[in-house]
N, C-alpha and C. Protein backbone atom coordinates (compact mmCIF):
# COMPACT_ATOMS: atom_id res chain seq x y z
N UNK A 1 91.86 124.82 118.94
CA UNK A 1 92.85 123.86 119.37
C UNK A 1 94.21 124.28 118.83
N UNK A 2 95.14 123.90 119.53
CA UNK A 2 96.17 124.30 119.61
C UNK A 2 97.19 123.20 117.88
N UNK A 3 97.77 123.36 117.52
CA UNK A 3 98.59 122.68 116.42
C UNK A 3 99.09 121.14 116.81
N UNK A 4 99.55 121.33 118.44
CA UNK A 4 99.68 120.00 118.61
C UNK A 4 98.64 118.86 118.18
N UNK A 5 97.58 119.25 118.92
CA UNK A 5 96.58 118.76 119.10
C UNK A 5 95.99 118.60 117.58
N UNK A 6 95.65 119.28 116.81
CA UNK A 6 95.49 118.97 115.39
C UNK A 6 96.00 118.05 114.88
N UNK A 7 97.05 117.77 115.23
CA UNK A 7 98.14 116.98 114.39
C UNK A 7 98.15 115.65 115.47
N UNK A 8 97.86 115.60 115.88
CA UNK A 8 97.20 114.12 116.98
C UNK A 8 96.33 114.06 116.53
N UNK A 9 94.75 114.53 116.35
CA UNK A 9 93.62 114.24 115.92
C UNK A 9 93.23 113.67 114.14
N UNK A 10 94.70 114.67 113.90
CA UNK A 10 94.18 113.93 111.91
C UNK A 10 95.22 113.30 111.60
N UNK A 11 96.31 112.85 112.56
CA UNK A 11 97.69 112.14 111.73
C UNK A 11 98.41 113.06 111.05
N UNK A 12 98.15 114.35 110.66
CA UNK A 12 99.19 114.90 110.10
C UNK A 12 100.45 115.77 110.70
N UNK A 13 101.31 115.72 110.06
CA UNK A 13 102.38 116.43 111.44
C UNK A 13 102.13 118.29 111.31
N UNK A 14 102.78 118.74 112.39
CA UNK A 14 102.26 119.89 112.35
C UNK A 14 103.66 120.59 111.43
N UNK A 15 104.68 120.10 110.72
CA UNK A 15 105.31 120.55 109.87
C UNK A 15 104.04 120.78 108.93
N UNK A 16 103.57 119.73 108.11
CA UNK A 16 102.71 119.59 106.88
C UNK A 16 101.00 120.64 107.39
N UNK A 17 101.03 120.33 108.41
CA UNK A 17 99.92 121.67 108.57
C UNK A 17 100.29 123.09 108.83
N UNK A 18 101.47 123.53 109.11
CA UNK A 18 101.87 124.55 108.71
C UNK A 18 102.07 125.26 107.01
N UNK A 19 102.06 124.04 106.63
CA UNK A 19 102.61 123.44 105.15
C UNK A 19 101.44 124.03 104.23
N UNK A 20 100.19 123.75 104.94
CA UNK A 20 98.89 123.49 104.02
C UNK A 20 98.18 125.33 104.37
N UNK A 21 98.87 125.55 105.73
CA UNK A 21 98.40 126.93 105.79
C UNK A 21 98.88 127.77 105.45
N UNK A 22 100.39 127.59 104.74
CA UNK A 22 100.89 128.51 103.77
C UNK A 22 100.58 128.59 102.18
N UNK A 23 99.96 127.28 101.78
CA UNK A 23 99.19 126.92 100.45
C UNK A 23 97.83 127.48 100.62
N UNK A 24 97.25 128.06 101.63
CA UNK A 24 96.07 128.49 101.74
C UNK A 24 94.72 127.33 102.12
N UNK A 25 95.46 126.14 102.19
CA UNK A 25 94.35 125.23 102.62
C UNK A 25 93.78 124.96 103.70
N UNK A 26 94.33 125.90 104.68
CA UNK A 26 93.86 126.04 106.37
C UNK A 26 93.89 127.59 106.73
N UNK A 27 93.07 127.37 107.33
CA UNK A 27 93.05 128.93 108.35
C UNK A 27 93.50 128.80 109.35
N UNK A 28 94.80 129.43 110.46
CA UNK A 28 94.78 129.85 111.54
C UNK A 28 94.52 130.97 112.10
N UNK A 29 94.03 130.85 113.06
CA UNK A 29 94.07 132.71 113.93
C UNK A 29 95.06 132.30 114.52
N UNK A 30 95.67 133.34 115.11
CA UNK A 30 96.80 133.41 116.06
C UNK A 30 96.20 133.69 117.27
N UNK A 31 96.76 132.87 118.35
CA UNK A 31 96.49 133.28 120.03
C UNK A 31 97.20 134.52 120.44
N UNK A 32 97.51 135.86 121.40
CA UNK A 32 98.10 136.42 121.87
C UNK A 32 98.93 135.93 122.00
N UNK A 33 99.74 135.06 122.31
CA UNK A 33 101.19 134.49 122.72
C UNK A 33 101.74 134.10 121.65
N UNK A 34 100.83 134.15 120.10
CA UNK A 34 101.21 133.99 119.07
C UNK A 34 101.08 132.66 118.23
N UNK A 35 100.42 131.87 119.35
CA UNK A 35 100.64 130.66 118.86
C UNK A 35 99.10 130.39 117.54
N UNK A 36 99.05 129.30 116.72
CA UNK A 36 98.55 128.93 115.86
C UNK A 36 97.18 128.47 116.63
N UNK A 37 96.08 128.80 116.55
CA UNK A 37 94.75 128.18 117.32
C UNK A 37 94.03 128.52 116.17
N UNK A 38 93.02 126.63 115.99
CA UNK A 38 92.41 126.36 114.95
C UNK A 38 91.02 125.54 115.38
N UNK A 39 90.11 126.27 114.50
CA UNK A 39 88.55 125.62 114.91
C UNK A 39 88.38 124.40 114.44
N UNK A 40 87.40 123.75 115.42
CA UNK A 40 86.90 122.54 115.32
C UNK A 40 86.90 121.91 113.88
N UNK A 41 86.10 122.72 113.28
CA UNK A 41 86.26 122.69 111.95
C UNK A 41 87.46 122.44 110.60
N UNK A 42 88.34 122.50 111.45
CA UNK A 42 89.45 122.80 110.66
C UNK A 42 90.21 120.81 110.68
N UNK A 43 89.65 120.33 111.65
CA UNK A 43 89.92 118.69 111.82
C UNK A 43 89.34 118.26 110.36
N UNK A 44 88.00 118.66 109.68
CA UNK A 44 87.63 117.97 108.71
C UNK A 44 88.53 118.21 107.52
N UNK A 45 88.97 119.69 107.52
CA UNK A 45 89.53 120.79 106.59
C UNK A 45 90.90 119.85 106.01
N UNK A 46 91.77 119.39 107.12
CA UNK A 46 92.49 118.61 107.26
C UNK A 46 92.70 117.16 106.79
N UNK A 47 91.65 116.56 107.16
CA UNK A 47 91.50 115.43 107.15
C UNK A 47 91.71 115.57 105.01
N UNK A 48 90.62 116.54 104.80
CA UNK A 48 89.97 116.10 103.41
C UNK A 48 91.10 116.51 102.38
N UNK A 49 92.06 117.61 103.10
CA UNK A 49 93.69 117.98 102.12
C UNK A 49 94.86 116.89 102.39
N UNK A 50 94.45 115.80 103.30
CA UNK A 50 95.50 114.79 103.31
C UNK A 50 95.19 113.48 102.13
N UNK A 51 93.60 113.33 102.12
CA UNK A 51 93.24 112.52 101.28
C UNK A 51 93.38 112.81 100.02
N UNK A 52 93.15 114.36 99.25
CA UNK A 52 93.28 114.40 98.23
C UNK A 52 94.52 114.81 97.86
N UNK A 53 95.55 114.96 98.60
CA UNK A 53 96.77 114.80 98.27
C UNK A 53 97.43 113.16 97.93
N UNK A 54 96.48 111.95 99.22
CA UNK A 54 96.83 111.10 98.74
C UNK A 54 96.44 110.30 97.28
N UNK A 55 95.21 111.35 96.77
CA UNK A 55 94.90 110.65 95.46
C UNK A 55 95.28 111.58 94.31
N UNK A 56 96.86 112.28 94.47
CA UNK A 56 97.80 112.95 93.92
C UNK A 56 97.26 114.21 93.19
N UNK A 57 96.14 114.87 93.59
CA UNK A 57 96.08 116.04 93.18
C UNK A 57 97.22 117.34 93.72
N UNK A 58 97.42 118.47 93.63
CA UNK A 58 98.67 118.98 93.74
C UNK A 58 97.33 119.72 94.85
N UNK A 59 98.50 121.26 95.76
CA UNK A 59 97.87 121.68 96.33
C UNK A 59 97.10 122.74 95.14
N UNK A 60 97.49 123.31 94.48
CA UNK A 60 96.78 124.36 93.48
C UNK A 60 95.31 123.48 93.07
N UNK A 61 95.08 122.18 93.02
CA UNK A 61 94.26 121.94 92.17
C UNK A 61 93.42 121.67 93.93
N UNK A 62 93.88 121.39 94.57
CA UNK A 62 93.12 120.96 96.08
C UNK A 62 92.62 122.69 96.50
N UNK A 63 92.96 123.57 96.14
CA UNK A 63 92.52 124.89 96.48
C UNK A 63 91.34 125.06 96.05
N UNK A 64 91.64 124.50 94.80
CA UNK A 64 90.60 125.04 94.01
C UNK A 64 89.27 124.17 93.94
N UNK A 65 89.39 123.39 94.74
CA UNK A 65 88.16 122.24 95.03
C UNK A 65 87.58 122.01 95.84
N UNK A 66 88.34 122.63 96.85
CA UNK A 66 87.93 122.38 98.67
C UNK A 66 87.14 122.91 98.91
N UNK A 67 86.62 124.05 98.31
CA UNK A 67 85.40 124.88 98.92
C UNK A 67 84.14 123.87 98.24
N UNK A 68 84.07 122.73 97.48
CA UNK A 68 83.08 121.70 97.27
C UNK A 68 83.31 120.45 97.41
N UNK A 69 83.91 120.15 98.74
CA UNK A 69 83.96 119.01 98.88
C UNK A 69 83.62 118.70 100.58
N UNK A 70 82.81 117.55 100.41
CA UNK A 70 82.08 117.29 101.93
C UNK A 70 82.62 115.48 102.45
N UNK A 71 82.75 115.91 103.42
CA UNK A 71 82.90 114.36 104.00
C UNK A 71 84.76 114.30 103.97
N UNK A 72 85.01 113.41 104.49
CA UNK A 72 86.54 112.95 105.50
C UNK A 72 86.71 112.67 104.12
N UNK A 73 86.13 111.15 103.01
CA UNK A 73 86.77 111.07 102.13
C UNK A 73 86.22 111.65 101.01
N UNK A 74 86.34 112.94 100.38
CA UNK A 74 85.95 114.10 100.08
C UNK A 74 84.86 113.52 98.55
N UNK A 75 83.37 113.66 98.94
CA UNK A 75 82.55 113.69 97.65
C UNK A 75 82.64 114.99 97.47
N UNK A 76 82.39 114.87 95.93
CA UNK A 76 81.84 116.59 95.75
C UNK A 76 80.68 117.09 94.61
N UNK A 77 80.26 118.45 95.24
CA UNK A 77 79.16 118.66 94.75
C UNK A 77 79.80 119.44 93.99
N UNK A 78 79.26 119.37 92.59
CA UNK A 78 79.93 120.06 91.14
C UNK A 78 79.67 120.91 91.18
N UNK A 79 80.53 122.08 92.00
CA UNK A 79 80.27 123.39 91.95
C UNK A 79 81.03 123.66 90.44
N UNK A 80 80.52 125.23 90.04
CA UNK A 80 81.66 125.85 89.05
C UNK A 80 83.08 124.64 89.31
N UNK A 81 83.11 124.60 87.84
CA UNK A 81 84.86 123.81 87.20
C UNK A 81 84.97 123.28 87.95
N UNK A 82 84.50 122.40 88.86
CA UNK A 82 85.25 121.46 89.80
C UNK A 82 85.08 120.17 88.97
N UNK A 83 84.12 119.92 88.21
CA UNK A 83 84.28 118.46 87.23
C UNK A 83 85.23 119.16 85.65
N UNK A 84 85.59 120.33 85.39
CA UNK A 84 86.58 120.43 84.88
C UNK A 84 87.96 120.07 85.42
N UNK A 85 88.41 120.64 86.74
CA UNK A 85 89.01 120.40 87.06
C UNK A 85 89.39 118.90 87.84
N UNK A 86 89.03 118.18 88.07
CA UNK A 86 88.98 116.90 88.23
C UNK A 86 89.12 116.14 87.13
N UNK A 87 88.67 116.45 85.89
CA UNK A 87 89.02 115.62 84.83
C UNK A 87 90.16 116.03 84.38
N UNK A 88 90.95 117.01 84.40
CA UNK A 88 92.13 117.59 83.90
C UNK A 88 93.26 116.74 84.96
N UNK A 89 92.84 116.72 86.03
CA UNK A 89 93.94 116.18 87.11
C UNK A 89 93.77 114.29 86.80
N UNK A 90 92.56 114.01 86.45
CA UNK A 90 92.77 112.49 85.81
C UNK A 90 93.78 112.26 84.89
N UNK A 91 93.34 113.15 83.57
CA UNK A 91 93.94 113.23 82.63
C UNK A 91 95.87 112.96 82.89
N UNK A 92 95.71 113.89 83.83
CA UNK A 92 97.59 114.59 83.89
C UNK A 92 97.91 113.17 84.46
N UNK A 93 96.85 112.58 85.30
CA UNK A 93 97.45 111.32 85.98
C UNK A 93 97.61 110.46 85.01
N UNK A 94 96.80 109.90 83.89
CA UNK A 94 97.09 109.19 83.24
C UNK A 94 97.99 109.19 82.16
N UNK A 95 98.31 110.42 81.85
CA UNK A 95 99.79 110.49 81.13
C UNK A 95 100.63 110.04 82.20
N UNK A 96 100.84 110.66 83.07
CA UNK A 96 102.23 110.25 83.95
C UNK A 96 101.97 108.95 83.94
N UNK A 97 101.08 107.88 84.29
CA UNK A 97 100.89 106.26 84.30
C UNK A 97 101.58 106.05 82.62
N UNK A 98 101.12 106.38 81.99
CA UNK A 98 101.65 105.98 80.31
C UNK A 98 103.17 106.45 80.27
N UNK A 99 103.55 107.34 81.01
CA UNK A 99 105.17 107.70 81.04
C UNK A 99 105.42 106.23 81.85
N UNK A 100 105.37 106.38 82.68
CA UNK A 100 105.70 105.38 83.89
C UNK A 100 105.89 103.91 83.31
N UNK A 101 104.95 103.77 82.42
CA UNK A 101 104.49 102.10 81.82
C UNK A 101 105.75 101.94 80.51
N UNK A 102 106.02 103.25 80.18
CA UNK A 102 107.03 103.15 78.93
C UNK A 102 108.39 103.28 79.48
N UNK A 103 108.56 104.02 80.42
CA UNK A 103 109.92 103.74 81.29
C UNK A 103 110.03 102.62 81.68
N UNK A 104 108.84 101.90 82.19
CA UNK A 104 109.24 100.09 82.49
C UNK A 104 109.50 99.66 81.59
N UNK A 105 108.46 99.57 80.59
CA UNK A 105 109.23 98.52 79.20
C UNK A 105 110.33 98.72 78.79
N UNK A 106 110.81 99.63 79.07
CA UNK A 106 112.47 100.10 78.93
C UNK A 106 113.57 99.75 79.40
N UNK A 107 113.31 100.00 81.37
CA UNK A 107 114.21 99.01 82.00
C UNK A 107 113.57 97.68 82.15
N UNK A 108 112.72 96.89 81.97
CA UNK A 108 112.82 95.84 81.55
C UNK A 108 113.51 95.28 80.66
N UNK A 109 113.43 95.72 79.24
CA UNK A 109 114.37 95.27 78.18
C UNK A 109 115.77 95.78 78.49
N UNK A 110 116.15 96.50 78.79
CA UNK A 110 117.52 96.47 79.22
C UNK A 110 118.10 95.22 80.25
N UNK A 111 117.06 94.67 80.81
CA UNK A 111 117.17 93.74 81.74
C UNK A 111 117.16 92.17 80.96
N UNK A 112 116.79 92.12 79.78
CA UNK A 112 116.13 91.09 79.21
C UNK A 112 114.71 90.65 79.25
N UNK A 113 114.17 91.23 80.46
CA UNK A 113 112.76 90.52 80.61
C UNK A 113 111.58 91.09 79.77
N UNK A 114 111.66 92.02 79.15
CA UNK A 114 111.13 92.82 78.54
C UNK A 114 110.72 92.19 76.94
């Protein structure tokens, strides 16, 4: 299928799937006319780098996971470091939440409400 069409089928625009195939998270072949043509397969491929972007893993850490992860909203089977790496990307998340929570109490009290 052609890029349009990808990007109708998973919601993502075909900026950001160009995006994901320069991060290495998609494969295209190229058609003779040059254009981007992508297998069936590549709808799930998609689907599962939009979700785990939405649960803020970066693309480096989504590289490195995708080859064990099944289903639209991505379970995974603990291949090699993938429950290392998943706990490291918790981790990083929950510092940034503890940054985040101390920057509020901050502009709060500058506000008074604090």
């Amino acid at each position: 299928m052609l890029i349009g069409e990808l990007s109708r089928r998973t919601g993502v625009s075909p900026r950001l799937l160009r995006y994901y195939e320069e991060q290495g998270l998609l494969e295209a072949r190229r058609a003779p006319n040059g254009y981007r043509y992508y297998d069936d397969d590549t709808l799930l491929t998609a689907r599962q780098v939009r979700a785990l972007l939405e649960a803020g893993l970066t693309t480096e850490v989504i590289r490195a996971v995708l080859p064990c992860a099944r289903g639209e909203q991505p379970k995974f089977e603990m291949c090699v470091d993938v429950q290392a790496i998943l706990s490291q990307a918790l981790e990083a998340t929950d510092e940034r939440i503890d940054d985040l929570q101390r920057s509020r109490s901050t502009l709060a009290g500058y506000l008074g409400q604090g």
